[in-house]
C-alpha atoms as a PDB file:
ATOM      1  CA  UNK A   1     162.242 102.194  47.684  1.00  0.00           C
ATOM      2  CA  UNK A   2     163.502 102.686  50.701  1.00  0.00           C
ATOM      3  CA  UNK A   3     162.252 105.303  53.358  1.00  0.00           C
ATOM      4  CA  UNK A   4     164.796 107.003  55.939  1.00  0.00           C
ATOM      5  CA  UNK A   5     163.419 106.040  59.383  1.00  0.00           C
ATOM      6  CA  UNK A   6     164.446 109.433  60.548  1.00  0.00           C
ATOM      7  CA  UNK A   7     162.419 110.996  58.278  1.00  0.00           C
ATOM      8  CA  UNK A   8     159.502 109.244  58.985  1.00  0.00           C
ATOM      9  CA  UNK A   9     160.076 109.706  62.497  1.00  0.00           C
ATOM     10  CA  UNK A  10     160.431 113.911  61.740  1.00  0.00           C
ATOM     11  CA  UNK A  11     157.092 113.512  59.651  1.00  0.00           C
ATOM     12  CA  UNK A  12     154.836 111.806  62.785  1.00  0.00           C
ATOM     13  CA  UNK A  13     156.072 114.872  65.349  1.00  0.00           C
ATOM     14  CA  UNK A  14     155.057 117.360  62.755  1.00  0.00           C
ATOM     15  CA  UNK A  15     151.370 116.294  61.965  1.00  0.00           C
ATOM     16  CA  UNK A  16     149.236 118.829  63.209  1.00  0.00           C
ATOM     17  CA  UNK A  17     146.042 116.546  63.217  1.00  0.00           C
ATOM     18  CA  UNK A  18     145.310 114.282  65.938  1.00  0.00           C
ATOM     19  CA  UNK A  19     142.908 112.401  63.931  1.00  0.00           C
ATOM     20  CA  UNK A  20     145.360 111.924  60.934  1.00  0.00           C
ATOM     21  CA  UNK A  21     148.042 110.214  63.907  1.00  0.00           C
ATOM     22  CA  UNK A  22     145.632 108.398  65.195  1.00  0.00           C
ATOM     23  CA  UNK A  23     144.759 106.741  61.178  1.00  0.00           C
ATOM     24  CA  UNK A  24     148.901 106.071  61.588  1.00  0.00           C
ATOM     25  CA  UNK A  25     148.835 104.174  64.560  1.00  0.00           C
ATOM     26  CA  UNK A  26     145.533 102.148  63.598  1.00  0.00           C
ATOM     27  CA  UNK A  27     147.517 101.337  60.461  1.00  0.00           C
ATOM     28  CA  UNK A  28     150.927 100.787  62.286  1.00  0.00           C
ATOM     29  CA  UNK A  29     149.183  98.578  64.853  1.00  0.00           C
ATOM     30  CA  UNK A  30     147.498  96.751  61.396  1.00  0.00           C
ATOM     31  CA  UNK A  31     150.984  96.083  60.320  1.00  0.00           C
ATOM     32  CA  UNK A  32     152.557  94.473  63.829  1.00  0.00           C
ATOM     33  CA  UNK A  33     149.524  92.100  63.877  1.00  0.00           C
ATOM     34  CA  UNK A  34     149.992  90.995  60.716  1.00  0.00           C
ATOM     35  CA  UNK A  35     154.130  90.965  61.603  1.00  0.00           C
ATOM     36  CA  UNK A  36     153.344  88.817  64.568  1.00  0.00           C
ATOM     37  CA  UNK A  37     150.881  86.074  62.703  1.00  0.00           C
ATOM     38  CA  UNK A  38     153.782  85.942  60.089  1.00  0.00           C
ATOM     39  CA  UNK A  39     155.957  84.620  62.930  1.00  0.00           C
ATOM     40  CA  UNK A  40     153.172  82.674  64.560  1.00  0.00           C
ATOM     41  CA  UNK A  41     152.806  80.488  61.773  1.00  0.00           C
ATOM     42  CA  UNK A  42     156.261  79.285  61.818  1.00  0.00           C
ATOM     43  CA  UNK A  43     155.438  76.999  64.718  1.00  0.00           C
ATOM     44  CA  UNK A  44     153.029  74.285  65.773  1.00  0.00           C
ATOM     45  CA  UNK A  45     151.601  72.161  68.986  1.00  0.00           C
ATOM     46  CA  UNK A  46     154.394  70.093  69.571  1.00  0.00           C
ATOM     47  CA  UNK A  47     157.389  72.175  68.599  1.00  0.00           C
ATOM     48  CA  UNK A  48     160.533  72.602  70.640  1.00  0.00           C
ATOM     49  CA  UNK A  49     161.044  75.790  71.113  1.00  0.00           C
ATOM     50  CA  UNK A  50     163.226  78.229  73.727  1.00  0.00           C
ATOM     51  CA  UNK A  51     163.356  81.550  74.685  1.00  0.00           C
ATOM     52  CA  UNK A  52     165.190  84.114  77.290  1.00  0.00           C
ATOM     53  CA  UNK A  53     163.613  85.358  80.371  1.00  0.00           C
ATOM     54  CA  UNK A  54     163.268  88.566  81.822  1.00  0.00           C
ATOM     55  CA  UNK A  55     165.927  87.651  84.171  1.00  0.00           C
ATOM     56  CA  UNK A  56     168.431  86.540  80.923  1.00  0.00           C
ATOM     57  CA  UNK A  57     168.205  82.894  81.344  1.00  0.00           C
ATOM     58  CA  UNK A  58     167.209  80.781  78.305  1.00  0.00           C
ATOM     59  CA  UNK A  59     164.022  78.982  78.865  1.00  0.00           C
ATOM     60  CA  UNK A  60     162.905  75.691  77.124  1.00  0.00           C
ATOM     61  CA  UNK A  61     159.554  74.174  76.813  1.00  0.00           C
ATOM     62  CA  UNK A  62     157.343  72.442  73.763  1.00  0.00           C
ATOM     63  CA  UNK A  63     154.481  74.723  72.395  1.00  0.00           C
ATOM     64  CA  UNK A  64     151.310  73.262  73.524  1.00  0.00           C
ATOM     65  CA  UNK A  65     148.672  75.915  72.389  1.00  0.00           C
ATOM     66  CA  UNK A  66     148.698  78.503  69.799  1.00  0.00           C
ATOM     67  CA  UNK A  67     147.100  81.394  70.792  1.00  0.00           C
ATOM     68  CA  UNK A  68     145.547  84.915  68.969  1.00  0.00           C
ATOM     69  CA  UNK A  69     148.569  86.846  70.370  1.00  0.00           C
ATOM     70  CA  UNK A  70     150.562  84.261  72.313  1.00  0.00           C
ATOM     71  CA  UNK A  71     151.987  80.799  72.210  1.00  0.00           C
ATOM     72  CA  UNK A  72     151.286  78.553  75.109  1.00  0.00           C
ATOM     73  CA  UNK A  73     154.223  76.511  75.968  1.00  0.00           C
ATOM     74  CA  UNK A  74     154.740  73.917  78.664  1.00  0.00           C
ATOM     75  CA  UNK A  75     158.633  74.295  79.958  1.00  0.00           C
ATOM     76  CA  UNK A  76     160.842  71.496  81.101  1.00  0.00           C
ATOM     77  CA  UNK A  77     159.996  72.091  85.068  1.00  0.00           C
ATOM     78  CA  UNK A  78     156.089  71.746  83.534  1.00  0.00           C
ATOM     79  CA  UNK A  79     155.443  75.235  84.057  1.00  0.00           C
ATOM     80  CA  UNK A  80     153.410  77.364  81.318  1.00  0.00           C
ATOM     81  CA  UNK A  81     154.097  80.192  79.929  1.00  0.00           C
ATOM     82  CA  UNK A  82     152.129  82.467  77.574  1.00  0.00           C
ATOM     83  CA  UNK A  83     154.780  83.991  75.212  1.00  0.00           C
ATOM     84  CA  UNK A  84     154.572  86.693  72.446  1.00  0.00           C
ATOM     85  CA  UNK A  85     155.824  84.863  69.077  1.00  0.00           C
ATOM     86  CA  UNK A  86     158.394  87.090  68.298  1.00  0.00           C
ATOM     87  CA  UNK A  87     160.862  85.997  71.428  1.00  0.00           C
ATOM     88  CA  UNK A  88     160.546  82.510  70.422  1.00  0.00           C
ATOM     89  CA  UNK A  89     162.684  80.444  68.518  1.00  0.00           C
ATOM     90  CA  UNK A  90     162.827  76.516  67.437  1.00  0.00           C
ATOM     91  CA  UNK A  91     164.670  74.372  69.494  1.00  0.00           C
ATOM     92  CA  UNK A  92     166.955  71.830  69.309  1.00  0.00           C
END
């Protein structure tokens, strides 16, 4: 079944309760963590990976630490970078 994002969106603006949005956003913030250690486990100490900056320029390193929320990587220049799991992708 498939919920309308729109309506969803409609239903959050019209709770009345504070406490009931803030029960939504303990359970939405549930939901990303568990989204994110989905993706985490795709990759291990000693995977290529790459990723773009801030500045749009792809980045490459080789993951070095895996973190609670982050991924330590070690990039071809040997800096280090802490990066969220979701921007990163396997490299070649």
């Amino acid at each position: 079944m498939m919920i309308n994002k729109q309506d969803v969106v409609t239903y959050i603006w019209n709770i009345p309760d504070r406490q009931e949005v803030r029960e939504i956003w303990k359970i939405l913030a549930q939901r990303s963590k568990q989204l994110e250690q989905q993706i985490t486990s795709n990759f291990a100490i000693g995977d290529k990976v790459k990723w773009d900056s801030k500045r749009g320029y792809e980045v490459r390193g080789i993951v070095e630490k895996i973190n609670q929320q982050t991924i330590s990587v070690r990039t071809e220049d040997n800096s280090r970078w802490k990066v969220s799991p979701s921007f990163l992708k396997k490299g070649e």
